[in-house]
Protein backbone atom coordinates (compact mmCIF):
# COMPACT_ATOMS: atom_id res chain seq x y z
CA UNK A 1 -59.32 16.81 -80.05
CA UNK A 2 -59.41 16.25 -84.02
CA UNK A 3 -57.05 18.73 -86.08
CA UNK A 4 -59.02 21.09 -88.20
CA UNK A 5 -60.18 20.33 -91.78
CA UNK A 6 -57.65 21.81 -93.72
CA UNK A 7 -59.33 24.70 -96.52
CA UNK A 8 -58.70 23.72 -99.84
CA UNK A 9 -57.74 26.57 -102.18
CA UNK A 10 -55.93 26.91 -105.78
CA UNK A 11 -53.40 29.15 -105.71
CA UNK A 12 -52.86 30.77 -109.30
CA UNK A 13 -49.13 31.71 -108.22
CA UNK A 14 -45.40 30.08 -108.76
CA UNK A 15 -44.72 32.40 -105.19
CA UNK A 16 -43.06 30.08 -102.73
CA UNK A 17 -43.54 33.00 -99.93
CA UNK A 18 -47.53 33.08 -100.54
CA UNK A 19 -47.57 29.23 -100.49
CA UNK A 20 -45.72 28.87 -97.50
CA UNK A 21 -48.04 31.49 -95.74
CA UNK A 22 -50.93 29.55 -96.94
CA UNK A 23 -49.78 26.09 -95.87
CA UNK A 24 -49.02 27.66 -92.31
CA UNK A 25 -52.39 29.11 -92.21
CA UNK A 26 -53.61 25.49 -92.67
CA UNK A 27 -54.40 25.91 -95.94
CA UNK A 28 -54.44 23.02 -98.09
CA UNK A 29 -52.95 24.50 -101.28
CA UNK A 30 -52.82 23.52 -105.27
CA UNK A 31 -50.38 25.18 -107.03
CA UNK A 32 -51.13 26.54 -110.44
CA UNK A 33 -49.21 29.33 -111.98
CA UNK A 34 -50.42 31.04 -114.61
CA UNK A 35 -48.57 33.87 -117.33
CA UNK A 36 -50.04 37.38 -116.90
CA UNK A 37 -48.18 40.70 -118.47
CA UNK A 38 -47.84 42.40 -115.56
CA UNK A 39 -47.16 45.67 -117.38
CA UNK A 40 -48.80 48.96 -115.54
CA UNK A 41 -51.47 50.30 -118.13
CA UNK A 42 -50.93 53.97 -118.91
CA UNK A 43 -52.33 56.26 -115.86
CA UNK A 44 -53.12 53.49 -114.17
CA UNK A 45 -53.78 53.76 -110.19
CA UNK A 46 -51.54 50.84 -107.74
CA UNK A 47 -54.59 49.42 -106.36
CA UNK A 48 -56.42 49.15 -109.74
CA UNK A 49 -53.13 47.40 -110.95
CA UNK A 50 -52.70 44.95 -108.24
CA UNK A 51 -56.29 44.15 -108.07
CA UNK A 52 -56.76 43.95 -112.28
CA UNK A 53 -53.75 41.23 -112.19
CA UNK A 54 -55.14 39.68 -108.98
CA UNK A 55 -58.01 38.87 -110.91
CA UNK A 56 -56.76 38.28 -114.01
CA UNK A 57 -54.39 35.30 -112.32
CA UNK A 58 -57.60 34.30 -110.66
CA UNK A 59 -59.72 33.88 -113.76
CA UNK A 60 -57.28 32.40 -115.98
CA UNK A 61 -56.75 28.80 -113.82
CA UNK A 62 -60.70 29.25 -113.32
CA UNK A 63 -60.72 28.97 -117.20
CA UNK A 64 -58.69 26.64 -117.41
CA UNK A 65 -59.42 24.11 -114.85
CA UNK A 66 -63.04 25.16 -113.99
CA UNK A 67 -62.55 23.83 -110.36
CA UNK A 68 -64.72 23.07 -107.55
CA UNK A 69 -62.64 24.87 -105.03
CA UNK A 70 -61.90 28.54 -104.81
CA UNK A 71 -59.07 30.19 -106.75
CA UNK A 72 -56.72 32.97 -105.28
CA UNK A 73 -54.92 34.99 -107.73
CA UNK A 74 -52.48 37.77 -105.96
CA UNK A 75 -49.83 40.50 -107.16
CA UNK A 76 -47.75 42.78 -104.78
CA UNK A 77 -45.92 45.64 -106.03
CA UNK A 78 -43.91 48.44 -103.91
CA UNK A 79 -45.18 51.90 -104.48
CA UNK A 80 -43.16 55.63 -103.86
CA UNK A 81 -44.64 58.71 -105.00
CA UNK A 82 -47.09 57.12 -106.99
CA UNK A 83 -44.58 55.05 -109.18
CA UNK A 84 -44.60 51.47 -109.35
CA UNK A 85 -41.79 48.98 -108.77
CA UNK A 86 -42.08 45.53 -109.46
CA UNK A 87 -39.21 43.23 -109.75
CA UNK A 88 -36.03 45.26 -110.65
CA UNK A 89 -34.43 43.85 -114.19
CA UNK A 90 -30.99 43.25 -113.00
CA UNK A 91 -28.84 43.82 -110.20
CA UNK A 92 -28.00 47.31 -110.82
CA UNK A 93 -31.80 48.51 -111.40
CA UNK A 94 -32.16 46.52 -108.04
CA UNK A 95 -29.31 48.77 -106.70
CA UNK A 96 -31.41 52.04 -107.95
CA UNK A 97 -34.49 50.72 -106.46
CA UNK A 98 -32.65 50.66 -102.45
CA UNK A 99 -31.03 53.97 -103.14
CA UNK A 100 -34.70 55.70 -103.84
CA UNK A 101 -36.54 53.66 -100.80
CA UNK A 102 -33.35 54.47 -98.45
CA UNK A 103 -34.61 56.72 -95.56
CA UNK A 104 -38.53 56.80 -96.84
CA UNK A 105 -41.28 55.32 -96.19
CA UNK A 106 -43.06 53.39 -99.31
CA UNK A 107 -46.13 51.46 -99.31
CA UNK A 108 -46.37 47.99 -100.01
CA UNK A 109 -49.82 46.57 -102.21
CA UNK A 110 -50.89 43.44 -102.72
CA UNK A 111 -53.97 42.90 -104.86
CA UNK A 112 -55.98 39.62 -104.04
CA UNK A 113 -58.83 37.78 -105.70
CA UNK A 114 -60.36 34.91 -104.26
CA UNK A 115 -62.33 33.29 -107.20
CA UNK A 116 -65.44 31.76 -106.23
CA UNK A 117 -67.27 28.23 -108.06
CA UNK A 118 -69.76 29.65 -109.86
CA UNK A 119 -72.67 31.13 -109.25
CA UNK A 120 -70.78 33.19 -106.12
CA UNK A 121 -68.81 36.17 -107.37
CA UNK A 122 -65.18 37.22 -106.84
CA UNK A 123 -64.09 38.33 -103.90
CA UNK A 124 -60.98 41.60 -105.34
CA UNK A 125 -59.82 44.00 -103.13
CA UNK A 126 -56.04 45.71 -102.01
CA UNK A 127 -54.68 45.06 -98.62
CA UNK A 128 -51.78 48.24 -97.91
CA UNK A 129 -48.79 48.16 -95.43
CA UNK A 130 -46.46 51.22 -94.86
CA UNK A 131 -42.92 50.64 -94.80
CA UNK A 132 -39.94 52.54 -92.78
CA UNK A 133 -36.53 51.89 -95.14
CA UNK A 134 -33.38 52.94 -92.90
CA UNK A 135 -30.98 55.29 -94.78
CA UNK A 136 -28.98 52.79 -96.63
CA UNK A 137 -25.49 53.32 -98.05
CA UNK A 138 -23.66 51.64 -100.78
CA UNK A 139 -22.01 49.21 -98.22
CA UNK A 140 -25.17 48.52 -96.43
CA UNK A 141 -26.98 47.36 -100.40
CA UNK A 142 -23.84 45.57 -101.04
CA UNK A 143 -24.31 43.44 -97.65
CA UNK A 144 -27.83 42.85 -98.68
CA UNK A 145 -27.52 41.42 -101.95
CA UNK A 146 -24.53 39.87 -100.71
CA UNK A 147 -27.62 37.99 -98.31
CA UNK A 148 -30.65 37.98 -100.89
CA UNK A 149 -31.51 37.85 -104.66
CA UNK A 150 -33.31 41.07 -105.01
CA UNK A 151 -34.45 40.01 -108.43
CA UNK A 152 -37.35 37.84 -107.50
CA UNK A 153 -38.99 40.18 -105.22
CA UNK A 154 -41.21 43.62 -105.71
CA UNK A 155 -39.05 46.49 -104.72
CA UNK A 156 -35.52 44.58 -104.83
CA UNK A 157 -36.17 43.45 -101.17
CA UNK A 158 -38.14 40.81 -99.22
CA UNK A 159 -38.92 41.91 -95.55
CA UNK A 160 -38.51 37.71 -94.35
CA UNK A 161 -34.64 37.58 -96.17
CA UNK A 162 -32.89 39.51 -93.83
CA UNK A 163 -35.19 42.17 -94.16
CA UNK A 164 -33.46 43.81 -90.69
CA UNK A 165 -30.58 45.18 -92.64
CA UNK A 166 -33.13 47.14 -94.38
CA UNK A 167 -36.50 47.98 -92.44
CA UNK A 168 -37.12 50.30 -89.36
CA UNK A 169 -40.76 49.44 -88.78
CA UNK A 170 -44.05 49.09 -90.79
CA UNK A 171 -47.23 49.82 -90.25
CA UNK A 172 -50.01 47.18 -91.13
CA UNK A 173 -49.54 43.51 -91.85
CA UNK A 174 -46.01 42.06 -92.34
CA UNK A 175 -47.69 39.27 -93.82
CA UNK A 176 -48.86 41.42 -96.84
CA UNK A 177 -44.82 42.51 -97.37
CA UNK A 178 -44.30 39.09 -97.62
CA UNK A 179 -46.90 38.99 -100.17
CA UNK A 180 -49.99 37.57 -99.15
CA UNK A 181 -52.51 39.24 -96.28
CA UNK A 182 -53.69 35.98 -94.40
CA UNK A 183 -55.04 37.60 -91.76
CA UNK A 184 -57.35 38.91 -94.54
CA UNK A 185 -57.55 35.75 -96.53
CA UNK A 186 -58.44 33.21 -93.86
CA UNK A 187 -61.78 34.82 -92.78
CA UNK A 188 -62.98 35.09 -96.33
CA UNK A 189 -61.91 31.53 -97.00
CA UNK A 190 -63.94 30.71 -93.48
CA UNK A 191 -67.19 32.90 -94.57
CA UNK A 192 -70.40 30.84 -95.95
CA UNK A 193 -71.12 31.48 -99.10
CA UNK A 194 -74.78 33.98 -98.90
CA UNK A 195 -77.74 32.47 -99.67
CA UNK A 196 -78.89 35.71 -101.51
């Protein structure tokens, strides 16, 4: 029995955690990592953020390289009470970021765009996982980043780095805390194109 055809995708990403999910998935995967400000617009909801960068990503390699092959453009942020955290600025706004999510339970967005070849339109939409933090004390953040850089990940945390010390349990896709939703991805990918 013949292996399946690898999918061939552009990923508009430098993420090494959403290219190793892909490449699991049996994607076959271009890297091409674009610049986007990432900066919330004023009043802005999470899911329009995450989906407005998603696409942004998405269309900028599109531009650029005008490929043959679908584009996926992604963005995850942690959200609490409404307020966004991205990737904490140094170690001690990493610090701040555990103390708030200690105890709680935050959700977890990740935007995704899967940028069709012309004349078949984007595919944008928000996948959402619910996360259970532990109550954390100083020692127990200390142990962490004594474990993990927290400053290359959305919340100060990343749930596959020791992300035990940290999480109770979630609820949804662990694959989206990572920061891609495969499960979601891979049928889309899969899914003929309509006619109409």
């Amino acid at each position: 029995m013949s292996a399946a055809v690898p999918i061939p995708l552009i990923l508009a990403s430098a993420s090494p955690r959403r290219l190793d999910l892909l490449r699991r998935a049996g994607v076959a995967v271009t890297v091409c990592p674009v610049d986007v400000d990432e900066t919330p617009l004023p009043g802005e909801p999470p899911a329009a953020h995450v989906e407005r960068l998603a696409l942004a990503k998405a269309a900028a390699t599109v531009a650029r390289l005008r490929p043959a092959v679908p584009v996926l453009g992604a963005d995850t942020v942690v959200v609490l009470d409404g307020r966004i955290f991205g990737k904490p600025a140094d170690l001690e706004a990493a610090r701040a970021t555990l103390r708030q999510l200690s105890g709680r339970c935050h959700r977890v967005l990740t935007g995704v765009c899967l940028h069709w070849p012309s004349p078949r339109p984007p595919e944008v939409w928000t996948c959402c996982t619910e996360v259970h933090f532990r109550v954390l004390d100083e020692a127990a953040i200390t142990a962490y980043f004594a474990r993990v850089n927290p400053l290359d990940k959305a919340g100060a945390y990343g749930i596959q780095a020791h992300g035990g010390m940290l999480v109770d349990h979630i609820v949804g896709l662990e694959s989206n805390v990572v920061g891609l939703p495969v499960e979601e991805v891979l049928p889309r990918l899969r899914r003929p194109a309509s006619p109409f």
